[in-house]
C-alpha atoms as a PDB file:
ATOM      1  CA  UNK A   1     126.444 198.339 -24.117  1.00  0.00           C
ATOM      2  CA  UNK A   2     125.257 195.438 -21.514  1.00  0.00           C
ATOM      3  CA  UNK A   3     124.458 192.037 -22.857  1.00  0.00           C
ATOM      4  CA  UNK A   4     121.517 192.032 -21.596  1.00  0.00           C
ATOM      5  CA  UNK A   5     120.329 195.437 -22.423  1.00  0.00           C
ATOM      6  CA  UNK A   6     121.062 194.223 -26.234  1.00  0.00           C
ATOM      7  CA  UNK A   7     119.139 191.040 -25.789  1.00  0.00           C
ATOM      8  CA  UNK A   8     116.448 193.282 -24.444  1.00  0.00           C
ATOM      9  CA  UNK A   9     116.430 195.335 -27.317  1.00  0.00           C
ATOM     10  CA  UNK A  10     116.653 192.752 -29.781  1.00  0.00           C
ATOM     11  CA  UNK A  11     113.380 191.085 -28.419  1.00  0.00           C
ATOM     12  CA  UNK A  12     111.498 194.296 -28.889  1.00  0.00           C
ATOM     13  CA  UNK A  13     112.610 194.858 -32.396  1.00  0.00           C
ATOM     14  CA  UNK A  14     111.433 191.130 -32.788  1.00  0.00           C
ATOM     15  CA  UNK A  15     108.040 191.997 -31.505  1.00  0.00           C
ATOM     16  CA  UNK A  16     108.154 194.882 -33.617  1.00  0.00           C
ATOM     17  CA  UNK A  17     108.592 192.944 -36.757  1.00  0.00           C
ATOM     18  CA  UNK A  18     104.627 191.649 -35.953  1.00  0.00           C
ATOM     19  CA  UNK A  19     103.741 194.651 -37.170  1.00  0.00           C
ATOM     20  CA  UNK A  20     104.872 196.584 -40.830  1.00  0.00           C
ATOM     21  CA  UNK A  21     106.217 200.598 -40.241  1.00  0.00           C
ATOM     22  CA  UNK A  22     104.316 203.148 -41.059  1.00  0.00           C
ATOM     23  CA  UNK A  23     106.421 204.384 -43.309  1.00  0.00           C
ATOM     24  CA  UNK A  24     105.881 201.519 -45.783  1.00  0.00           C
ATOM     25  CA  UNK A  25     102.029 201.962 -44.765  1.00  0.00           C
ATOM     26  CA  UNK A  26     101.753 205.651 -45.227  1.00  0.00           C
ATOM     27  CA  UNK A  27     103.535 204.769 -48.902  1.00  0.00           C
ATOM     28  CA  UNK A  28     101.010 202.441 -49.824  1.00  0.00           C
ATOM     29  CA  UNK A  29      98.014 205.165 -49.064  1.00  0.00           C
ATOM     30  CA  UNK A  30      99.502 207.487 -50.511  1.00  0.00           C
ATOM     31  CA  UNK A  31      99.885 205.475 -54.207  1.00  0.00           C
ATOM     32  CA  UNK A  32      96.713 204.505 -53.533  1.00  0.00           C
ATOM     33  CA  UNK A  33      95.249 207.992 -53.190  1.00  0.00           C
ATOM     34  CA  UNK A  34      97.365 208.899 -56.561  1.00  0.00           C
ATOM     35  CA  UNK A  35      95.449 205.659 -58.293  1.00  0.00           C
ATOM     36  CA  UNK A  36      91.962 206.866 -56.842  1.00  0.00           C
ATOM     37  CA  UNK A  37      92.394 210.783 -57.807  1.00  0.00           C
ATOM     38  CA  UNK A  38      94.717 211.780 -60.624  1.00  0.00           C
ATOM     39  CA  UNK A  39      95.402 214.879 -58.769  1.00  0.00           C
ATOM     40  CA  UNK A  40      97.711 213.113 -55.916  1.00  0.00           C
ATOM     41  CA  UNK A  41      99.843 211.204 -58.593  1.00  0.00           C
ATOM     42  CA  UNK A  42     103.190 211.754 -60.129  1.00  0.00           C
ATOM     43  CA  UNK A  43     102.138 209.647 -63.107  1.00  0.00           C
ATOM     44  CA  UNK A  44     100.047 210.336 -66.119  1.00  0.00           C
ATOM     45  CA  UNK A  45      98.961 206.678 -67.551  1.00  0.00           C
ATOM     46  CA  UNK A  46      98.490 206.633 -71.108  1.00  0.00           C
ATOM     47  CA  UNK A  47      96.340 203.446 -71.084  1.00  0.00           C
ATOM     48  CA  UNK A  48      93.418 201.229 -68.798  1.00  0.00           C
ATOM     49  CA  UNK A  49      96.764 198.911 -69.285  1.00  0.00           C
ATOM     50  CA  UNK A  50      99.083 200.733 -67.207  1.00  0.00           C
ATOM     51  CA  UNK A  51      96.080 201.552 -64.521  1.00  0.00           C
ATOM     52  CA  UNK A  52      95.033 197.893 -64.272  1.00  0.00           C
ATOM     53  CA  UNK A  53      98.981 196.979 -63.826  1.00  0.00           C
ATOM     54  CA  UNK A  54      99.111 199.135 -61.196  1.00  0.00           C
ATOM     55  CA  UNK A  55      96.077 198.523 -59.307  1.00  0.00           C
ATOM     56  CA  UNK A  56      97.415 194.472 -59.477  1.00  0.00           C
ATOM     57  CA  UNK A  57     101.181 196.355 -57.776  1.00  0.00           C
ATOM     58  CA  UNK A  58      98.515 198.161 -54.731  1.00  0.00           C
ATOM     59  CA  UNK A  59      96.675 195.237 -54.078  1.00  0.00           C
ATOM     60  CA  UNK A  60     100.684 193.037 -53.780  1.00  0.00           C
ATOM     61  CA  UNK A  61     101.362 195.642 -51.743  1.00  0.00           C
ATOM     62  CA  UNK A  62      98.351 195.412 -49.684  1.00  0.00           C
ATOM     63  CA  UNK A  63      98.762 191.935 -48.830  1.00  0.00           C
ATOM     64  CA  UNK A  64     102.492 192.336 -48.117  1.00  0.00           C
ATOM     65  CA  UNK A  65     100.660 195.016 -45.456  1.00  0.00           C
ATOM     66  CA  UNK A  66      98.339 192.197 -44.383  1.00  0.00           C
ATOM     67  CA  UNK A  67     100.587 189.803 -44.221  1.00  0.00           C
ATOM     68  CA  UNK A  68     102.897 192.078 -41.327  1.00  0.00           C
ATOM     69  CA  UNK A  69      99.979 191.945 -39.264  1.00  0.00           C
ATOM     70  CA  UNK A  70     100.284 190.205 -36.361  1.00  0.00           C
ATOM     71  CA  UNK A  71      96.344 191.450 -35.335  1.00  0.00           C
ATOM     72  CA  UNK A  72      95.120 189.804 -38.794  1.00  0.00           C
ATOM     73  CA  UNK A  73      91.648 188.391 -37.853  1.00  0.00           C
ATOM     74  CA  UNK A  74      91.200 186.913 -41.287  1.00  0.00           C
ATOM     75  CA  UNK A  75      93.144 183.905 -42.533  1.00  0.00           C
ATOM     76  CA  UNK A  76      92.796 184.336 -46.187  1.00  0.00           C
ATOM     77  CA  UNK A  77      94.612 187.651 -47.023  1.00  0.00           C
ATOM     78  CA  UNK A  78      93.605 187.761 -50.891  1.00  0.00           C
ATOM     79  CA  UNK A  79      90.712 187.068 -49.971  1.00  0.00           C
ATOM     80  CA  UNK A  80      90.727 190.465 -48.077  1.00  0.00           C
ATOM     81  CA  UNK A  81      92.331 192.386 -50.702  1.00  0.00           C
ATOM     82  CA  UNK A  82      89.706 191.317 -52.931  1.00  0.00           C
ATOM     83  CA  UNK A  83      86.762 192.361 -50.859  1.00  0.00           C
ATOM     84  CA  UNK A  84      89.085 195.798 -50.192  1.00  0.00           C
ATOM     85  CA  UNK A  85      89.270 196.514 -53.867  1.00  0.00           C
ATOM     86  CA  UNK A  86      85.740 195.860 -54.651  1.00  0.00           C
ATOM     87  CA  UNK A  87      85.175 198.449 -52.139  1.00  0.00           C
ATOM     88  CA  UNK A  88      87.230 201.245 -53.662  1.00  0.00           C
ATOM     89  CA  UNK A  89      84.229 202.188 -56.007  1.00  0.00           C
ATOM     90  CA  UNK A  90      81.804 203.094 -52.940  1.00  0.00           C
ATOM     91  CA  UNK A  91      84.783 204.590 -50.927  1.00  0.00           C
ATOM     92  CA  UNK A  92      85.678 207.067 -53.865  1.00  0.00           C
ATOM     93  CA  UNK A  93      81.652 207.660 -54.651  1.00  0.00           C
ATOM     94  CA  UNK A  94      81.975 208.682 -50.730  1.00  0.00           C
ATOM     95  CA  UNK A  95      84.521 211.047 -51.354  1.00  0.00           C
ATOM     96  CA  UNK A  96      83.573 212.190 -54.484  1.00  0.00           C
ATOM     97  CA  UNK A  97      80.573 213.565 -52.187  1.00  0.00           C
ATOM     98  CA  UNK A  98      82.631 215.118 -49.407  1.00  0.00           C
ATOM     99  CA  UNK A  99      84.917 217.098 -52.265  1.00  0.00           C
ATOM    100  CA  UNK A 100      81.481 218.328 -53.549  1.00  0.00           C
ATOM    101  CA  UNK A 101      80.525 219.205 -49.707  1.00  0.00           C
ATOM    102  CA  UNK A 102      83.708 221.096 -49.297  1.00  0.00           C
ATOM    103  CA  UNK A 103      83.577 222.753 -52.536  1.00  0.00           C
ATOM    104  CA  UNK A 104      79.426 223.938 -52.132  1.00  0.00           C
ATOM    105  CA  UNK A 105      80.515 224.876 -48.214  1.00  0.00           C
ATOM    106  CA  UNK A 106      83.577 227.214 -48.835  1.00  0.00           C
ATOM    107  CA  UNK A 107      83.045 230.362 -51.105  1.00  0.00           C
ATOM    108  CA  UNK A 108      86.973 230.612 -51.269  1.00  0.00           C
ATOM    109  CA  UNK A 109      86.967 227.381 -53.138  1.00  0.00           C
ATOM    110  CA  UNK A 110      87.307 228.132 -56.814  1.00  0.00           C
ATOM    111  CA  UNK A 111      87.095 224.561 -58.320  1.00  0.00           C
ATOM    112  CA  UNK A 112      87.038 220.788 -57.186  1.00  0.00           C
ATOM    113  CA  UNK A 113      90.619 220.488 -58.158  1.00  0.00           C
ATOM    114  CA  UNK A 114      91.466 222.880 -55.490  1.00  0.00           C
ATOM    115  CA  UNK A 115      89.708 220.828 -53.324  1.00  0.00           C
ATOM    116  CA  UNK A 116      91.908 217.384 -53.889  1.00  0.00           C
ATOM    117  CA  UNK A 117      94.802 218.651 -54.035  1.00  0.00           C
ATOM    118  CA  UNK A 118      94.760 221.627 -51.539  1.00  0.00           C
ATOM    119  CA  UNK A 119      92.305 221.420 -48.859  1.00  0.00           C
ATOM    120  CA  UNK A 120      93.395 219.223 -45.395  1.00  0.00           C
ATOM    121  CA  UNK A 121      89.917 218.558 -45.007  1.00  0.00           C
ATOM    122  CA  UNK A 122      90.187 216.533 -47.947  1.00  0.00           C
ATOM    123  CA  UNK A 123      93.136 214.397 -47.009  1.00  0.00           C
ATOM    124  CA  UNK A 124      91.440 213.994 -43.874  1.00  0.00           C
ATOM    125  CA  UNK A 125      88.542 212.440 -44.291  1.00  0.00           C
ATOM    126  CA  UNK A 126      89.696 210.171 -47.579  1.00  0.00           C
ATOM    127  CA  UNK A 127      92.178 208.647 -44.789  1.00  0.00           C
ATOM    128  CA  UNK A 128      89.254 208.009 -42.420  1.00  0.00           C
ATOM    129  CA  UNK A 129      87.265 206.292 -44.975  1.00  0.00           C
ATOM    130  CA  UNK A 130      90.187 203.967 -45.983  1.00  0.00           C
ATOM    131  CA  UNK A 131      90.953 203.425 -42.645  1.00  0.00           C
ATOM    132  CA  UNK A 132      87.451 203.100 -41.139  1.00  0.00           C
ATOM    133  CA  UNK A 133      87.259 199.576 -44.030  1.00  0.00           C
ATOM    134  CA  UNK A 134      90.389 198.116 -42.188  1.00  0.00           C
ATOM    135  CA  UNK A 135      88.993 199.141 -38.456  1.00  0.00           C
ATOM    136  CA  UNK A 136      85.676 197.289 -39.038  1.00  0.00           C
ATOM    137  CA  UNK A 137      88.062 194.360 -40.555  1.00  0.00           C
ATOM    138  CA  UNK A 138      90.021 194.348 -36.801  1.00  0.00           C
ATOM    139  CA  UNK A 139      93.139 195.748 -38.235  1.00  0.00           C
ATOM    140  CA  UNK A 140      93.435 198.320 -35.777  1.00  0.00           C
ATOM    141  CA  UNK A 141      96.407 199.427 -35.517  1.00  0.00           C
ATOM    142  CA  UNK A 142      97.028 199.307 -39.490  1.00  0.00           C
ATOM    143  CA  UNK A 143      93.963 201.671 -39.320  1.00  0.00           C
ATOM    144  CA  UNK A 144      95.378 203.976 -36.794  1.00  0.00           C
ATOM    145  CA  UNK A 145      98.583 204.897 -38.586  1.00  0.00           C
ATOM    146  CA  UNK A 146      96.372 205.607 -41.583  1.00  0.00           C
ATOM    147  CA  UNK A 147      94.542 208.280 -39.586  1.00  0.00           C
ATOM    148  CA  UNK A 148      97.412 209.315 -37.287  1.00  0.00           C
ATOM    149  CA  UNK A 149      99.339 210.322 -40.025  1.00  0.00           C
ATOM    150  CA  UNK A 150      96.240 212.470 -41.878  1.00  0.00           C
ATOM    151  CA  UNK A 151      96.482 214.322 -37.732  1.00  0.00           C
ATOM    152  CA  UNK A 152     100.211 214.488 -37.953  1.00  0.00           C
ATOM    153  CA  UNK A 153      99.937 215.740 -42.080  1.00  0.00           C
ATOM    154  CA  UNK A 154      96.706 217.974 -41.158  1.00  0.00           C
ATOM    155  CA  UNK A 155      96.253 218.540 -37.566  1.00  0.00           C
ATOM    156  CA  UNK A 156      92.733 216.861 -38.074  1.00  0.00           C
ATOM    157  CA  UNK A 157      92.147 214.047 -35.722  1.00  0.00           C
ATOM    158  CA  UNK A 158      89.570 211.278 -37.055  1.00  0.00           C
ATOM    159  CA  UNK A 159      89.452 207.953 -34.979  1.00  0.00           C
ATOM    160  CA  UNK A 160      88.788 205.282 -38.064  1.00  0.00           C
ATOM    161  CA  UNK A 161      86.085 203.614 -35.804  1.00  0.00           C
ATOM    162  CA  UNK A 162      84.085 206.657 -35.771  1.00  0.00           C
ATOM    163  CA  UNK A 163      80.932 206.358 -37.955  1.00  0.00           C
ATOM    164  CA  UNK A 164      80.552 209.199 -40.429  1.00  0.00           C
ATOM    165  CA  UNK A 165      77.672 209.750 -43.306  1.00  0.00           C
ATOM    166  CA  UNK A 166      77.937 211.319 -46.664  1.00  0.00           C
ATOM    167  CA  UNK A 167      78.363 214.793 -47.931  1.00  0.00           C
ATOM    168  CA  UNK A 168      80.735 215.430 -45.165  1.00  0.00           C
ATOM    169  CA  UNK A 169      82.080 218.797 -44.937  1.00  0.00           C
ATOM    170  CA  UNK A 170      85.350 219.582 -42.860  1.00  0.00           C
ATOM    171  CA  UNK A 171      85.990 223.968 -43.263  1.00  0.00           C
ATOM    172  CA  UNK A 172      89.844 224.746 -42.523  1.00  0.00           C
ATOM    173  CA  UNK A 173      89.875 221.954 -40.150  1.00  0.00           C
ATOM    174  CA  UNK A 174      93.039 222.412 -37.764  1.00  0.00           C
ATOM    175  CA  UNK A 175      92.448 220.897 -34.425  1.00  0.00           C
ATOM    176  CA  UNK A 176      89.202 218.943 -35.203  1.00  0.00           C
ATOM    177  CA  UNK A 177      88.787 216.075 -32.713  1.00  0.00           C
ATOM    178  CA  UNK A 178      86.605 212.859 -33.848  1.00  0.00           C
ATOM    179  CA  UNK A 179      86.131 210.690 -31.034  1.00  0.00           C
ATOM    180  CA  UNK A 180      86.265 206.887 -31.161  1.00  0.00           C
ATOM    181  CA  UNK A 181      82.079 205.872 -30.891  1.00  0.00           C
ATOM    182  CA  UNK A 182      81.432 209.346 -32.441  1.00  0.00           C
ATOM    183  CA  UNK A 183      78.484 209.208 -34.823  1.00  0.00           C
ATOM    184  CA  UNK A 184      78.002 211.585 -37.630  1.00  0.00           C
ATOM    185  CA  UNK A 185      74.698 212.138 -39.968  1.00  0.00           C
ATOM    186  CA  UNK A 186      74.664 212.847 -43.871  1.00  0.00           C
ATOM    187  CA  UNK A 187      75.118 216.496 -44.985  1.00  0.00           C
ATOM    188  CA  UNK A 188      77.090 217.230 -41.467  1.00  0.00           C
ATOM    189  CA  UNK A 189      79.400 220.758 -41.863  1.00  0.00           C
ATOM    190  CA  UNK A 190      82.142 221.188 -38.824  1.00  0.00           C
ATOM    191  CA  UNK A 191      84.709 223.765 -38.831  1.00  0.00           C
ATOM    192  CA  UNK A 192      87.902 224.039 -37.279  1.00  0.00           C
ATOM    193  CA  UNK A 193      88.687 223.471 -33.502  1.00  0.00           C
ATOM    194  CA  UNK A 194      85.916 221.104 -33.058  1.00  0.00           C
ATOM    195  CA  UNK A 195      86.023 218.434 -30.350  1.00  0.00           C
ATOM    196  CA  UNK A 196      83.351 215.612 -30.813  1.00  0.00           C
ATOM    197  CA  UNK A 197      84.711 214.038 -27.378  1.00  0.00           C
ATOM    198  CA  UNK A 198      84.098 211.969 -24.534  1.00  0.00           C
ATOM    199  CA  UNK A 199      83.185 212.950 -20.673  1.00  0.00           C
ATOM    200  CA  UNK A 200      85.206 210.041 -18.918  1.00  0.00           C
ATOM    201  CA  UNK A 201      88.422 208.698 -19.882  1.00  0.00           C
ATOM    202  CA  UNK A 202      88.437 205.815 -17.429  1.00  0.00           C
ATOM    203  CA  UNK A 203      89.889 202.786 -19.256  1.00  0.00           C
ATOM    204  CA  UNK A 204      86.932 200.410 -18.140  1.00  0.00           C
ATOM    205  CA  UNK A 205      84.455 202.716 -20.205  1.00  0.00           C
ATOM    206  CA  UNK A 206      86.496 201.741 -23.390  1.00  0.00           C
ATOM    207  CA  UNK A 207      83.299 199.790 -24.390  1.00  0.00           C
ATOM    208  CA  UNK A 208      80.482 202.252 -23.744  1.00  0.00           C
ATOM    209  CA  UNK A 209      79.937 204.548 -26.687  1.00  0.00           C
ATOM    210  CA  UNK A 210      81.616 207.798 -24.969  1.00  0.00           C
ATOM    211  CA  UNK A 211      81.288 210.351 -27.986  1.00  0.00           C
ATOM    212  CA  UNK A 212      77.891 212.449 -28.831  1.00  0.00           C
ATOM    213  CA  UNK A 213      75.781 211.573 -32.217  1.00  0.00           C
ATOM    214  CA  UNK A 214      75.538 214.764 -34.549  1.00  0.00           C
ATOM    215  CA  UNK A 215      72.541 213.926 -36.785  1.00  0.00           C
ATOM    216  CA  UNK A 216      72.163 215.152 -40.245  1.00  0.00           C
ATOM    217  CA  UNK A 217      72.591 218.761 -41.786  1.00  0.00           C
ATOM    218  CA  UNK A 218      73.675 220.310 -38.193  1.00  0.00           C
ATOM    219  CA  UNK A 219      76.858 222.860 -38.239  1.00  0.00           C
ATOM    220  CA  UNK A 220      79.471 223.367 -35.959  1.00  0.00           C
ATOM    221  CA  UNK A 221      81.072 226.244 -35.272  1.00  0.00           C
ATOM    222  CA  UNK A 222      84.939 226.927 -34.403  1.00  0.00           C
ATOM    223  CA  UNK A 223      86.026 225.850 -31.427  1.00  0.00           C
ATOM    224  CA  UNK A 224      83.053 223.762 -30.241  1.00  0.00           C
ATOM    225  CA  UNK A 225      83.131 220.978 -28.063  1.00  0.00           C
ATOM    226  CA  UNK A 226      79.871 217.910 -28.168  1.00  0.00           C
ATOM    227  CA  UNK A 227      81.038 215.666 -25.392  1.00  0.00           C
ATOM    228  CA  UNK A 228      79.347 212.346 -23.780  1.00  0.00           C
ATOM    229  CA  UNK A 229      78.202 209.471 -25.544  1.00  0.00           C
ATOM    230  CA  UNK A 230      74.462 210.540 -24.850  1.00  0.00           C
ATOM    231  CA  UNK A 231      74.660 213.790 -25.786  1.00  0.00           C
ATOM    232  CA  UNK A 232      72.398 213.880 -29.270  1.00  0.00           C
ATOM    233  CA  UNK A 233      72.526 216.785 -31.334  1.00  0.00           C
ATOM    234  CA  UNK A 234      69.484 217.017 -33.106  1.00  0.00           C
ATOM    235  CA  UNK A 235      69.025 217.619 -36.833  1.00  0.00           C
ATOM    236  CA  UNK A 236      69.838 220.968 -38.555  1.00  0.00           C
ATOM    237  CA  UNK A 237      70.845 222.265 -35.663  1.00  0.00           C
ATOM    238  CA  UNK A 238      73.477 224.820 -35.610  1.00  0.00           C
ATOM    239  CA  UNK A 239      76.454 224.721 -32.958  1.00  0.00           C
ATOM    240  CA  UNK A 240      78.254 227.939 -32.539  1.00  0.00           C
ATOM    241  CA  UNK A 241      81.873 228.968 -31.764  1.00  0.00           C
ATOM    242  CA  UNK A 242      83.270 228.252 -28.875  1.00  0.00           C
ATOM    243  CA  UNK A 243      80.099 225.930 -27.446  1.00  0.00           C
ATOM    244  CA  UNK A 244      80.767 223.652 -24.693  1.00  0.00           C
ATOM    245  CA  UNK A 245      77.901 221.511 -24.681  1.00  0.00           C
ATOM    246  CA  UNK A 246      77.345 217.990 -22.603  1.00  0.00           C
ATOM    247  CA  UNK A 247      73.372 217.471 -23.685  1.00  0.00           C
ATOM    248  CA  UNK A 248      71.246 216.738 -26.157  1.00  0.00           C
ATOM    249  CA  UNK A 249      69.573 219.257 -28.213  1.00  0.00           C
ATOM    250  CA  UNK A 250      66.465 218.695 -29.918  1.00  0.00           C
ATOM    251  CA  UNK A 251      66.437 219.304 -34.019  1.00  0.00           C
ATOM    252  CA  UNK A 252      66.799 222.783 -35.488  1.00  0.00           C
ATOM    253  CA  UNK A 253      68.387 224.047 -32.152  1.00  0.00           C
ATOM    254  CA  UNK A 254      70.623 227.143 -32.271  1.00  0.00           C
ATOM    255  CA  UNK A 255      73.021 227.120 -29.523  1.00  0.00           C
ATOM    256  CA  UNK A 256      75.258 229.842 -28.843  1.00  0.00           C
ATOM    257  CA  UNK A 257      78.121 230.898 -26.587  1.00  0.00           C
ATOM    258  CA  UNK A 258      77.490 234.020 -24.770  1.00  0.00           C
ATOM    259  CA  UNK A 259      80.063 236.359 -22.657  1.00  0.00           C
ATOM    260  CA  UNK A 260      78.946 238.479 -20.408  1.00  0.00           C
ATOM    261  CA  UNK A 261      81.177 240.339 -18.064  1.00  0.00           C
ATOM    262  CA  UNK A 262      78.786 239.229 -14.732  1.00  0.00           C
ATOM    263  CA  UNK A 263      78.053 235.749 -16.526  1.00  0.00           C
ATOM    264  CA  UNK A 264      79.185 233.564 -18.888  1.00  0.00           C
ATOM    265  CA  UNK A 265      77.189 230.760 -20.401  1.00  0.00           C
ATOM    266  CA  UNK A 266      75.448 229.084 -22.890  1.00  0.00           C
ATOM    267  CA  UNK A 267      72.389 230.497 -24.667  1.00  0.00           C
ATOM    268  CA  UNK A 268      69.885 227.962 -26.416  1.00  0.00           C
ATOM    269  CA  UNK A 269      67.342 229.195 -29.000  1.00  0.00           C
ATOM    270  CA  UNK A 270      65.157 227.770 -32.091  1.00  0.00           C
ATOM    271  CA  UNK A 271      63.023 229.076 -34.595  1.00  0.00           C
END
């Protein structure tokens, strides 16, 4: 090959090196989801002992991570790992909620269990709320391959700077879109081919919030799509399938998608 073509190379795999794979990131939450929930690991631990010496291995291995980061906003990497760790109690209380969610919100579901180790919903959203920790922290892109490889593992698309409440429920789940400045209530159900989008894409609105607010205990239906950063949908409101909705809807709406053969539209009702 040309000389220069190498040298070309060569600097990009030095400005690569700012940054650690994602194969040695997707490792690390993947032993960490096996230390949070005995259901995801390949060791049984006889002892606190053996847990203790391998939470002190993660949190190494976290600030290896850290270290890689060329986008590290915060000097003091143990520091970090520290404040990280002490927030692994709250984070798993979190999800302890959203497996009970899933489990209460799909009859198929036969036990929590099932839930862990089964349900993409599940592997979903425990990736969002690890990643969400390191996207308020500024590692962005550390928190993107967290949640692009949950979408690549699940098909369920979470941006980690969306802001989502407890007692999440995600049913099936393929092709779920979570939008960047989405905003999402407690005790909020969503099934699968949801998009919680944006209406513009323009690169100078990468600042506005562009993705709707879904307050608490609404639904949505299969195949929905909430899009604007203004559009509000109200609380215990119900979404149906196949919705495409661009404004806000007061609480206890029922919105529903109806065909007609001389119309097609949306129908809006409440009790």
């Amino acid at each position: 090959m040309d000389k220069t073509y190498m040298q070309k190379l060569f600097e990009e795999h030095q400005r690569a090196a700012q940054c650690p794979s994602p194969v040695l990131v997707v490792a690390f939450f993947n032993r960490l989801l096996g230390f949070l929930f005995p259901e995801f690991s390949n060791t049984r631990y006889r002892s606190v002992a053996q847990l203790e010496t391998l939470s002190s291995e993660l949190k190494e291995e976290f600030c290896i991570i850290l270290r890689k980061c060329s986008e590290c906003q915060v000097t003091n990497v143990e520091a970090l790992a520290e404040e990280f760790w002490g927030s692994l109690p709250d984070i798993k209380a979190k999800l302890e909620l959203d497996i009970q969610a899933m489990y209460d919100g799909d009859p198929a579901a036969k036990s929590r269990t099932e839930v862990i180790r089964t349900y993409p919903g599940f592997y979903a959203i425990t990736s969002y709320r690890v990643a969400h920790f390191l996207h308020d922290k500024g590692y962005l892109l550390l928190s993107r391959m967290i949640t692009e490889n949950a979408h690549s593992h699940t098909g369920i698309d979470i941006h980690p700077g969306a802001q989502i409440g407890r007692h999440f429920c995600i049913d099936h789940g393929t092709g779920i879109v979570i939008g960047e400045t989405t905003i999402i209530g407690d005790h909020v159900k969503i099934y699968q081919g949801v998009t919680l989008g944006a209406l513009s894409v323009r690169k100078e609105d990468a600042a506005v919030k562009r993705h709707p607010t879904i307050e608490d205990y609404a639904v949505i239906y299969a195949g929905a799509s909430i899009l604007g950063g203004d559009t509000v949908v109200g609380r215990h409101s119900v979404i149906g399938g196949n919705v495409w909705l661009t404004e806000s809807v007061p609480e206890w709406s029922r919105i529903t998608y109806v065909a007609r053969q001389e119309n097609r539209g949306v129908s809006e009702s409440s009790p």
